[in-house]
PDB file of N, CA and C in Angstrom:
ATOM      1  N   UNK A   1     -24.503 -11.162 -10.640  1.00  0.00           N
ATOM      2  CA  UNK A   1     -23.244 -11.875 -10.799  1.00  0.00           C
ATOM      3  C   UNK A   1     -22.763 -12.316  -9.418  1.00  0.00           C
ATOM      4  N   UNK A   2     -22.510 -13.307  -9.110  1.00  0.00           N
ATOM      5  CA  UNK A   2     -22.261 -14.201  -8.474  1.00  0.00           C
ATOM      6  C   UNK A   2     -20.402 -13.855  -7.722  1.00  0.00           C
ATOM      7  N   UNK A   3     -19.941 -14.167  -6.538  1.00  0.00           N
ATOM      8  CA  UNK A   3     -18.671 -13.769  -6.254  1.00  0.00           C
ATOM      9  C   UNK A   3     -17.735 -14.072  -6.974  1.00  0.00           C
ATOM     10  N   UNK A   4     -17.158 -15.637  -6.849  1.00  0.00           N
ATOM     11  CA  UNK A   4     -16.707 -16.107  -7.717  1.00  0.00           C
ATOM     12  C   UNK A   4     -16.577 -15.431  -9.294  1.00  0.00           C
ATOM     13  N   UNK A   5     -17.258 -15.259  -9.429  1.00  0.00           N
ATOM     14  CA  UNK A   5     -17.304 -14.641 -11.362  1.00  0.00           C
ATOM     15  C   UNK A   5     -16.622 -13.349 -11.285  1.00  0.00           C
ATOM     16  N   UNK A   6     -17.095 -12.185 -10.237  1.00  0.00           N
ATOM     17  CA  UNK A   6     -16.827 -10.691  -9.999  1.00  0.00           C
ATOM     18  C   UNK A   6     -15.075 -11.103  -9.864  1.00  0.00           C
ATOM     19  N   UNK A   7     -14.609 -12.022  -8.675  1.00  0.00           N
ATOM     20  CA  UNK A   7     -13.202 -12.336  -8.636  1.00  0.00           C
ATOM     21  C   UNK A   7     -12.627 -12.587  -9.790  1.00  0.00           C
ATOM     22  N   UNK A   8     -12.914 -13.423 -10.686  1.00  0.00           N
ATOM     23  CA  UNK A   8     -12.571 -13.835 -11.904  1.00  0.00           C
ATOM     24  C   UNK A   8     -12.269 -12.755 -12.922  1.00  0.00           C
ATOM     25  N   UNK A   9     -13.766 -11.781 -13.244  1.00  0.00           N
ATOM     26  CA  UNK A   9     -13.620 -10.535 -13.715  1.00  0.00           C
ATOM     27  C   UNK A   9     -12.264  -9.919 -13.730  1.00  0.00           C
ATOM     28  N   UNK A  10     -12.370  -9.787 -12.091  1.00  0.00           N
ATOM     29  CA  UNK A  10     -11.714  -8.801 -11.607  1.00  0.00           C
ATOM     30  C   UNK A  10      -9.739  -9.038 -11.815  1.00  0.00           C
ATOM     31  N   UNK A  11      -9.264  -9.967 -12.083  1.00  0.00           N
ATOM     32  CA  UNK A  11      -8.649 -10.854 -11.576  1.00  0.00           C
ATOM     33  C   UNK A  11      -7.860 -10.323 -13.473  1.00  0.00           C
ATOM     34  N   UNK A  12      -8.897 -10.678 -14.464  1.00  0.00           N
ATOM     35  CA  UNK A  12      -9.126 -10.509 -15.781  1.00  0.00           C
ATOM     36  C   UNK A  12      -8.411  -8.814 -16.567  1.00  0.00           C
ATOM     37  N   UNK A  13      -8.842  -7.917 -15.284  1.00  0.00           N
ATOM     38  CA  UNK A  13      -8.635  -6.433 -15.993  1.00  0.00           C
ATOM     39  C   UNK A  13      -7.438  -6.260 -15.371  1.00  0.00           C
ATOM     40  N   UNK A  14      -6.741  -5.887 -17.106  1.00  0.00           N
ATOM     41  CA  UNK A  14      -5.340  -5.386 -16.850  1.00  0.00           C
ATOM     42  C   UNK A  14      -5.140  -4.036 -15.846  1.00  0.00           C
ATOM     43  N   UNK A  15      -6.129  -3.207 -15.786  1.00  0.00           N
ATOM     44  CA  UNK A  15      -6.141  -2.097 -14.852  1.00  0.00           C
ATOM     45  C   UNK A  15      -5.851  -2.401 -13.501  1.00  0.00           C
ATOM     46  N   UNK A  16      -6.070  -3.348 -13.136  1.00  0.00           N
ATOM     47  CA  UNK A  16      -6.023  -3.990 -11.751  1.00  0.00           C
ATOM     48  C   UNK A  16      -4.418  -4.942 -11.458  1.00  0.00           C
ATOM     49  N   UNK A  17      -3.583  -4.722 -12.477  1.00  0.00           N
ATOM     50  CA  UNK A  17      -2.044  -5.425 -12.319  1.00  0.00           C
ATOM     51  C   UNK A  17      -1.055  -4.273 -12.374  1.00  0.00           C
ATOM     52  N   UNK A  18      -0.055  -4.021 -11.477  1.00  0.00           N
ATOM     53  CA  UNK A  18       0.896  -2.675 -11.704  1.00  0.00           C
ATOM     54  C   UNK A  18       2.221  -3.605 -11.585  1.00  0.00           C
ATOM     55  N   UNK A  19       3.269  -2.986 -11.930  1.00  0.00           N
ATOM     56  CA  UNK A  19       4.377  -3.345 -11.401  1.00  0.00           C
ATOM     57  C   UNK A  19       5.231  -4.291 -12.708  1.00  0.00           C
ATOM     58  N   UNK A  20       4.683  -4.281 -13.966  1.00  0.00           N
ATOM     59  CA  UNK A  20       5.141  -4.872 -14.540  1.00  0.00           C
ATOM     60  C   UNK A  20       5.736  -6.485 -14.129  1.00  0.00           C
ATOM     61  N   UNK A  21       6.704  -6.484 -14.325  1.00  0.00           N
ATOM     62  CA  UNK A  21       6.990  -8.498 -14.092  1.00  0.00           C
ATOM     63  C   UNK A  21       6.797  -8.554 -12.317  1.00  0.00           C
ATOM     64  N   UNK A  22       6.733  -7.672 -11.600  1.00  0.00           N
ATOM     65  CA  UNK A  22       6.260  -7.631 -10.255  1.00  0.00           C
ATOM     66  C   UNK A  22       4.859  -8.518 -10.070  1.00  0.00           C
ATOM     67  N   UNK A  23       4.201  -8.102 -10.685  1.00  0.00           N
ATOM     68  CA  UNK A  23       2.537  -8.586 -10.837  1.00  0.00           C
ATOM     69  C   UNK A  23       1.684  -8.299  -9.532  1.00  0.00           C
ATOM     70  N   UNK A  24       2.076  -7.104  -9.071  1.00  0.00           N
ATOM     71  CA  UNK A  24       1.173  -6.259  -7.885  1.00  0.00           C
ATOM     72  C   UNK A  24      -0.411  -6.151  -8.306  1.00  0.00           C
ATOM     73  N   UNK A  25      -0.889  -6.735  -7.616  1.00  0.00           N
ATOM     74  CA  UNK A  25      -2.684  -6.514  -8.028  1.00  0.00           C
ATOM     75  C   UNK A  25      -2.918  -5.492  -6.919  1.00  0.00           C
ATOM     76  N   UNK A  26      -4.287  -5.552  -7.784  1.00  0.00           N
ATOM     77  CA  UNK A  26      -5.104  -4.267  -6.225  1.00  0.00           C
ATOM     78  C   UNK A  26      -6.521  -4.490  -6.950  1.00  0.00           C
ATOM     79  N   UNK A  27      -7.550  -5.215  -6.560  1.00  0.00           N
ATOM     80  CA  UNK A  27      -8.577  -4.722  -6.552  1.00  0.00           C
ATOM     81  C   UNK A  27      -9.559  -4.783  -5.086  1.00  0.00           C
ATOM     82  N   UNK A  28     -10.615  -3.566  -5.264  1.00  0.00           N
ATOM     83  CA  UNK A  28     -11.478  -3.483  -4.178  1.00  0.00           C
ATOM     84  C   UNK A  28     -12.535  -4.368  -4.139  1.00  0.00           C
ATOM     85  N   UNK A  29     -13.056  -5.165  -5.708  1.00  0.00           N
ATOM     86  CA  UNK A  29     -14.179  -5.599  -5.400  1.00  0.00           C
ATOM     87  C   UNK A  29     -14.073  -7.036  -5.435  1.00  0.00           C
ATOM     88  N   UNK A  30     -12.397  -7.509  -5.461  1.00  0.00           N
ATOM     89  CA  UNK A  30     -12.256  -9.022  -5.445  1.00  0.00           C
ATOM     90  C   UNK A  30     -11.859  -9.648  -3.571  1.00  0.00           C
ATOM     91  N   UNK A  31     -12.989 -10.486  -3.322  1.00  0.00           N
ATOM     92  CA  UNK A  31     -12.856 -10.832  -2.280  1.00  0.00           C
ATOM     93  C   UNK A  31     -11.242 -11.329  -1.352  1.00  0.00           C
ATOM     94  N   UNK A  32     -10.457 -12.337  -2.597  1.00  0.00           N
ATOM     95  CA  UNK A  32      -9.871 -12.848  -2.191  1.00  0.00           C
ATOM     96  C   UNK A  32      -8.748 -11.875  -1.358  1.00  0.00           C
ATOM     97  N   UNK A  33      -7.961 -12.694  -0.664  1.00  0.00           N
ATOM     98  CA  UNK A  33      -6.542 -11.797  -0.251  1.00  0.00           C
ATOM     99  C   UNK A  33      -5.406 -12.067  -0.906  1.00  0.00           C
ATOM    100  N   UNK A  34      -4.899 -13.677  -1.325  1.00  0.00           N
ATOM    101  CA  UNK A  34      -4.482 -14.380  -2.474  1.00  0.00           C
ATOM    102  C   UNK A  34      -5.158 -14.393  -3.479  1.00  0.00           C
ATOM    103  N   UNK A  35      -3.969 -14.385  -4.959  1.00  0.00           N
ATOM    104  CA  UNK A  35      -4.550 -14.610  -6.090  1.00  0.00           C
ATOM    105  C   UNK A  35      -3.556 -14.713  -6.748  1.00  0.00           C
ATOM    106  N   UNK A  36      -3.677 -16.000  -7.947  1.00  0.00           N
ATOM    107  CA  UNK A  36      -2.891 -16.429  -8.619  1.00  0.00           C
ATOM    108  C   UNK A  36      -1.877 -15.081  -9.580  1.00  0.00           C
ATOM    109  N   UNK A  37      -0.519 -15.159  -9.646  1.00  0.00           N
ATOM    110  CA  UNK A  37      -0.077 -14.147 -10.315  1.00  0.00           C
ATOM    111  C   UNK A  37      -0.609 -13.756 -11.918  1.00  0.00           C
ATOM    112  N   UNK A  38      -0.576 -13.271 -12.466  1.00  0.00           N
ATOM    113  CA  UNK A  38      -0.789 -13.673 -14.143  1.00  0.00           C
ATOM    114  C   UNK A  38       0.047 -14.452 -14.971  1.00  0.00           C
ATOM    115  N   UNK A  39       1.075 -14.802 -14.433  1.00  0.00           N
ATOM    116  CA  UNK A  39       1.957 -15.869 -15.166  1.00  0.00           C
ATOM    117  C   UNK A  39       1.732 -16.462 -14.100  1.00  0.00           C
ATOM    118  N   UNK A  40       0.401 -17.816 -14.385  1.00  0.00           N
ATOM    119  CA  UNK A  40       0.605 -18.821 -13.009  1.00  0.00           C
ATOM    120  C   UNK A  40       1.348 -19.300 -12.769  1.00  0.00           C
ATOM    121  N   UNK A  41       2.339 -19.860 -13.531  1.00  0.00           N
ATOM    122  CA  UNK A  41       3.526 -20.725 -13.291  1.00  0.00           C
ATOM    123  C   UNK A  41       4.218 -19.738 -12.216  1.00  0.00           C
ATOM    124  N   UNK A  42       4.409 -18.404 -11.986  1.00  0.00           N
ATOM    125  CA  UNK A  42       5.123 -17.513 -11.042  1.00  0.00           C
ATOM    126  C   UNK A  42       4.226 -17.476  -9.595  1.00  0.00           C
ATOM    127  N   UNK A  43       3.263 -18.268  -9.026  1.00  0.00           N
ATOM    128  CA  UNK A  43       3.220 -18.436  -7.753  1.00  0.00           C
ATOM    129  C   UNK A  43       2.345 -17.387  -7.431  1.00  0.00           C
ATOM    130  N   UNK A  44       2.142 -17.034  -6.353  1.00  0.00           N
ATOM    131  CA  UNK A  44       0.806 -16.297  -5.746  1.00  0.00           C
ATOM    132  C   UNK A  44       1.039 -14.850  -5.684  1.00  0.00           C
ATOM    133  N   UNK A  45       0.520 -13.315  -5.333  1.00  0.00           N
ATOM    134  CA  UNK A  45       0.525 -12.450  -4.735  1.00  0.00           C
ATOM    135  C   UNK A  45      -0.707 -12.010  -3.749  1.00  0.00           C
ATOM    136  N   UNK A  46      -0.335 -10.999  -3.078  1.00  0.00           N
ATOM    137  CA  UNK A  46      -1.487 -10.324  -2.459  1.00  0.00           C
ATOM    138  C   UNK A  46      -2.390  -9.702  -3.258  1.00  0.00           C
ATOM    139  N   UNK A  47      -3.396  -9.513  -2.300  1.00  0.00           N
ATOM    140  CA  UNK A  47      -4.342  -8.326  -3.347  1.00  0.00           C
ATOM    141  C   UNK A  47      -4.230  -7.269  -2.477  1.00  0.00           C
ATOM    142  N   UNK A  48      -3.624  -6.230  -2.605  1.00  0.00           N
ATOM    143  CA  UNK A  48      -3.223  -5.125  -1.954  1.00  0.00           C
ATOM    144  C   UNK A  48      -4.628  -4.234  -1.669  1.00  0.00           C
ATOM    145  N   UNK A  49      -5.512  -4.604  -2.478  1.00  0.00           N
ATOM    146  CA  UNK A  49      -6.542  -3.433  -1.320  1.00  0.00           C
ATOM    147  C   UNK A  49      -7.229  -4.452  -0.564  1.00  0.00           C
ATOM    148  N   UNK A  50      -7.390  -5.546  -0.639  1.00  0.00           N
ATOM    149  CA  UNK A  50      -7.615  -6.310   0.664  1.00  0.00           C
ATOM    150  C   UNK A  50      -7.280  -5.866   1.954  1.00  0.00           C
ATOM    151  N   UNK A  51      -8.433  -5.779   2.785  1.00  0.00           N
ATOM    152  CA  UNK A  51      -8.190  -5.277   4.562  1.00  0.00           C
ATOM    153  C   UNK A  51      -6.784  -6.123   4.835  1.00  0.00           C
ATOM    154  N   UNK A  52      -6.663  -7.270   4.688  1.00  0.00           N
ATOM    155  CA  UNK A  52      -5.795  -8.261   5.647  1.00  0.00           C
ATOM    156  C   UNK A  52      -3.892  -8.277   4.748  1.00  0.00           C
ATOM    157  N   UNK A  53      -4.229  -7.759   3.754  1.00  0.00           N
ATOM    158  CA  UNK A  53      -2.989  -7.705   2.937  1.00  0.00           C
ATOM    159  C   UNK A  53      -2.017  -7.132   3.151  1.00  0.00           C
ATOM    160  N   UNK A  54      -2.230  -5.428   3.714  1.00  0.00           N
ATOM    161  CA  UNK A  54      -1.118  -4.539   4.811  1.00  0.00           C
ATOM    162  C   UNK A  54      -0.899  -5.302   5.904  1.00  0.00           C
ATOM    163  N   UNK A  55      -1.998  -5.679   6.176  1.00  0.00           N
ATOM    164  CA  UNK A  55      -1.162  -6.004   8.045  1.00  0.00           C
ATOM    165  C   UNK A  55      -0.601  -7.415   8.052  1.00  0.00           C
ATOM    166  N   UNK A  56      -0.671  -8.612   6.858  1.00  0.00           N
ATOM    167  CA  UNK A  56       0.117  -9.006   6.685  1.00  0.00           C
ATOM    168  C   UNK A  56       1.881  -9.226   6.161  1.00  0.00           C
ATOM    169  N   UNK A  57       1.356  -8.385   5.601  1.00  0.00           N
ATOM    170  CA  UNK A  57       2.922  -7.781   4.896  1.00  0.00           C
ATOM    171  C   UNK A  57       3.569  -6.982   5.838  1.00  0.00           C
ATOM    172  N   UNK A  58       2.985  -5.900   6.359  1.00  0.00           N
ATOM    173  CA  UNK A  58       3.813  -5.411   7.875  1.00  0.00           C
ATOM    174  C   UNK A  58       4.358  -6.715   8.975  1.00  0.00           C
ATOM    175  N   UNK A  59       3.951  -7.313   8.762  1.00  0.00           N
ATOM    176  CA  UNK A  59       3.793  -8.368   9.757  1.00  0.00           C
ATOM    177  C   UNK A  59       4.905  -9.427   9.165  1.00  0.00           C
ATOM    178  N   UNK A  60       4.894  -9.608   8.154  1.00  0.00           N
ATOM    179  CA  UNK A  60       6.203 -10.311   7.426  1.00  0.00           C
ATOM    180  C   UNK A  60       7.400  -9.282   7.709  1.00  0.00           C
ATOM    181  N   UNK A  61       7.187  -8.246   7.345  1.00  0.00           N
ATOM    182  CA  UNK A  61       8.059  -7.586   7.049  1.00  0.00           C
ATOM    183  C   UNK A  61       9.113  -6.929   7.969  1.00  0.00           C
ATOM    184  N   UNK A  62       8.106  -6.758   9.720  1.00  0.00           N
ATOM    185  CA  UNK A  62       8.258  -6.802  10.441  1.00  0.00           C
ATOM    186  C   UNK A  62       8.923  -8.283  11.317  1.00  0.00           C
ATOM    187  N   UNK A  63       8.713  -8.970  11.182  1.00  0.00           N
ATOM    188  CA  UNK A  63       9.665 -10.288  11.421  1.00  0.00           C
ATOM    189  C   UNK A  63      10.386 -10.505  10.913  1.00  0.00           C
ATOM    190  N   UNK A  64      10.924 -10.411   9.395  1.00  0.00           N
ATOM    191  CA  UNK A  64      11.988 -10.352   9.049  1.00  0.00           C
ATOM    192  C   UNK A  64      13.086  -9.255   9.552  1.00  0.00           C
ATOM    193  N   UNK A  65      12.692  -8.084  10.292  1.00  0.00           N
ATOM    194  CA  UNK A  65      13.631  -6.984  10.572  1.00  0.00           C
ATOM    195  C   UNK A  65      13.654  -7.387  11.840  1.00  0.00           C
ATOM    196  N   UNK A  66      12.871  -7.968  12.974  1.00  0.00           N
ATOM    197  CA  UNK A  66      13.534  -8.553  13.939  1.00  0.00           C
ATOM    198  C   UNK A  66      14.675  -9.800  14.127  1.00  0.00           C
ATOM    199  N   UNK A  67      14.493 -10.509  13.142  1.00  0.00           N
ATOM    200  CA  UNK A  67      15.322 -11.579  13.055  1.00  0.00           C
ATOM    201  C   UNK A  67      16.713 -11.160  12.069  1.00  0.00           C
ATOM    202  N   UNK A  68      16.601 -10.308  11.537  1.00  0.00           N
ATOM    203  CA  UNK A  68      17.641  -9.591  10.946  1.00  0.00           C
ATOM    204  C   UNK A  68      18.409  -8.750  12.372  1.00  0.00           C
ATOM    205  N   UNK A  69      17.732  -7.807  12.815  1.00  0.00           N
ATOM    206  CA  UNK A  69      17.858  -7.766  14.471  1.00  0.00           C
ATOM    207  C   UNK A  69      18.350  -8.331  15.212  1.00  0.00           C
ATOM    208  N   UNK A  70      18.230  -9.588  15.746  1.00  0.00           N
ATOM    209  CA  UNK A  70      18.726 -10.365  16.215  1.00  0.00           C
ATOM    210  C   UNK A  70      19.567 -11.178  15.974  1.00  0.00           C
ATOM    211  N   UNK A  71      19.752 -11.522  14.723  1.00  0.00           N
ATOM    212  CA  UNK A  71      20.978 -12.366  13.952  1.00  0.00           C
ATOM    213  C   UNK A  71      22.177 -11.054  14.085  1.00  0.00           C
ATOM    214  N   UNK A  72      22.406 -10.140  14.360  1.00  0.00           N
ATOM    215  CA  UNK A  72      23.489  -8.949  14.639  1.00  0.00           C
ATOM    216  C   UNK A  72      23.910  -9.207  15.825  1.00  0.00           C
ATOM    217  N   UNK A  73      22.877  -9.487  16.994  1.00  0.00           N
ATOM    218  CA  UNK A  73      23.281  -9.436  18.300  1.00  0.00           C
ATOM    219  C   UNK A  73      23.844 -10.599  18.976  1.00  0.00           C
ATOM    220  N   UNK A  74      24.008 -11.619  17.878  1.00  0.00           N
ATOM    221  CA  UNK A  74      24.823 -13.058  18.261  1.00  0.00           C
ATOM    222  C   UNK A  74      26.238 -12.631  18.205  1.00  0.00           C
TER     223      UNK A  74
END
């Protein structure tokens, strides 16, 4: 099976969505780091066991608390 397809699979099993209307994914064996939510019309999420998915989200999350930070000190 081919990547593409395993993503698809993967993408497919309800085991792999938490969070109810959140639509938190996590799988290990889907390449992507994005992936369509399950209600596509609701826009993208991470794939949380993706390597690049924490240190992006720290990284958002972390800029938003500096600029929250700094919007105080005006």
């Amino acid at each position: 099976m081919r990547q593409p397809e395993i993503n698809e699979r993967e993408w497919h099993t309800p085991g792999n969505w938490h969070g109810g209307w959140l639509g938190i994914y996590s799988s290990e064996q889907d390449t992507r780091l994005l992936v369509p939510k399950r209600h596509r019309l609701m826009g993208w999420t991470f794939n949380f066991a993706h390597p690049g998915a924490r240190f992006l989200l720290g990284l958002l999350l972390g800029a938003a608390i500096l600029a929250a930070l700094m919007g105080r000190r005006s």
